[in-house]
Protein backbone atom coordinates (compact mmCIF):
# COMPACT_ATOMS: atom_id res chain seq x y z
CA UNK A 1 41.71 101.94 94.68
CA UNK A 2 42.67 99.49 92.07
CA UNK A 3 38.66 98.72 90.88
CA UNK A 4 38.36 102.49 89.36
CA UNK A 5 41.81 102.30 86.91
CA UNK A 6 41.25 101.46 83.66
CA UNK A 7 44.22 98.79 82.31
CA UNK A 8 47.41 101.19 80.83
CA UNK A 9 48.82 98.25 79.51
CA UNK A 10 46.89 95.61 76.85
CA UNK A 11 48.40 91.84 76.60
CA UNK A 12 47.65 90.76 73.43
CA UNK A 13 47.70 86.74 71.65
CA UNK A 14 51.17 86.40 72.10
CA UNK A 15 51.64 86.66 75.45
CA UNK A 16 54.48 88.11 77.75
CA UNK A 17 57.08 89.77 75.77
CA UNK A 18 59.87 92.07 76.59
CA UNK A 19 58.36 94.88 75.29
CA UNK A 20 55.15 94.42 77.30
CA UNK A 21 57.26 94.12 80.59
CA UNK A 22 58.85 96.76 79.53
CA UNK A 23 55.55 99.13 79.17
CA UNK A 24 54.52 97.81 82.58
CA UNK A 25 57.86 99.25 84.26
CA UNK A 26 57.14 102.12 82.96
CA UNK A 27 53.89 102.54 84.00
CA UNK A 28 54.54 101.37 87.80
CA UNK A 29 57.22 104.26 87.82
CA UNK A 30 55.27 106.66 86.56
CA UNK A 31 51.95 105.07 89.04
CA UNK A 32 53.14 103.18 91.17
CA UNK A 33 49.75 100.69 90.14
CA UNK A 34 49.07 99.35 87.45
CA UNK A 35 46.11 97.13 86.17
CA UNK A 36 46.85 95.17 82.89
CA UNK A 37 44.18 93.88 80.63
CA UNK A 38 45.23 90.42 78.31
CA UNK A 39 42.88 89.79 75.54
CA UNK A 40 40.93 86.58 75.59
CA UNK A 41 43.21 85.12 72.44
CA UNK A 42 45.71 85.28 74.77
CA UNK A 43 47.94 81.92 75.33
CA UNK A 44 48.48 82.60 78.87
CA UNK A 45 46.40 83.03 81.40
CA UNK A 46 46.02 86.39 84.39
CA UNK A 47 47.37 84.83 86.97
CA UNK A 48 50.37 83.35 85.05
CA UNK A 49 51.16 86.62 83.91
CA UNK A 50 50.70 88.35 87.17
CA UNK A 51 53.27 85.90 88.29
CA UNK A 52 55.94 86.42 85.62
CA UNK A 53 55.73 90.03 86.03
CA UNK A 54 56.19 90.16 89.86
CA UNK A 55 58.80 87.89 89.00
CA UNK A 56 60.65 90.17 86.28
CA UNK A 57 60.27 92.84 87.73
CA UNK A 58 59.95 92.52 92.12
CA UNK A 59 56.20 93.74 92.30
CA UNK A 60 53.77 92.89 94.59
CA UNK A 61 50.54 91.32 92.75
CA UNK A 62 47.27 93.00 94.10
CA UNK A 63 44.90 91.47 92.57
CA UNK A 64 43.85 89.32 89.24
CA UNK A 65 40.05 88.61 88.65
CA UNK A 66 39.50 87.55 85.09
CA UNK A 67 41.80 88.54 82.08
CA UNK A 68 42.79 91.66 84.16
CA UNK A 69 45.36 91.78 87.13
CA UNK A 70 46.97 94.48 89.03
CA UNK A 71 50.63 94.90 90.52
CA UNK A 72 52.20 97.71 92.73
CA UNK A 73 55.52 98.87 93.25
CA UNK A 74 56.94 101.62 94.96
CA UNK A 75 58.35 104.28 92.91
CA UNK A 76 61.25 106.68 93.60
CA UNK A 77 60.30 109.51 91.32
CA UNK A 78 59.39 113.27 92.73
CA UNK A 79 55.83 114.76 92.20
CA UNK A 80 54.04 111.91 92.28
CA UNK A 81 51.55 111.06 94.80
CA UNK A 82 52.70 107.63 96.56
CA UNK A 83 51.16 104.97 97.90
CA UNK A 84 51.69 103.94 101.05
CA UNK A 85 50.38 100.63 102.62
CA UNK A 86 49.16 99.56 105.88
């Protein structure tokens, strides 16, 4: 599911910052998944930001290969089409 999204959300050289969490909540209540891309200048690494973010904001990592990772988290709003996990 998560290999044909294209990243909704772009990291760039500074890192993590509120504003970028921010986006990502966002986007996982409006998706539901969400794969974010960090540029190579970044300072911080895929998997460190992965972390941070489940962290912030109580997602569930699904996968980080490269400079891209993706998270997941249940959404509560109407007329969407959910996930659901096995």
């Amino acid at each position: 599911m998560a290999n044909s999204l294209r990243p909704c959300v772009t990291v760039g050289k500074g890192a993590l910052t509120q504003s970028v969490v921010k986006e990502i909540e966002t986007a996982l209540y409006h998706r539901e998944l969400v794969k974010v891309a960090a540029l190579k200048s970044c300072e911080t690494s895929a998997r460190e930001m992965c972390d941070e973010v489940c962290r912030y904001l109580n997602c569930q990592p699904v996968s980080c290969v490269g400079n891209r990772f993706v998270v997941y988290k249940f959404s509560d709003k109407e007329g969407i089409e959910h996930i659901v996990l096995d």
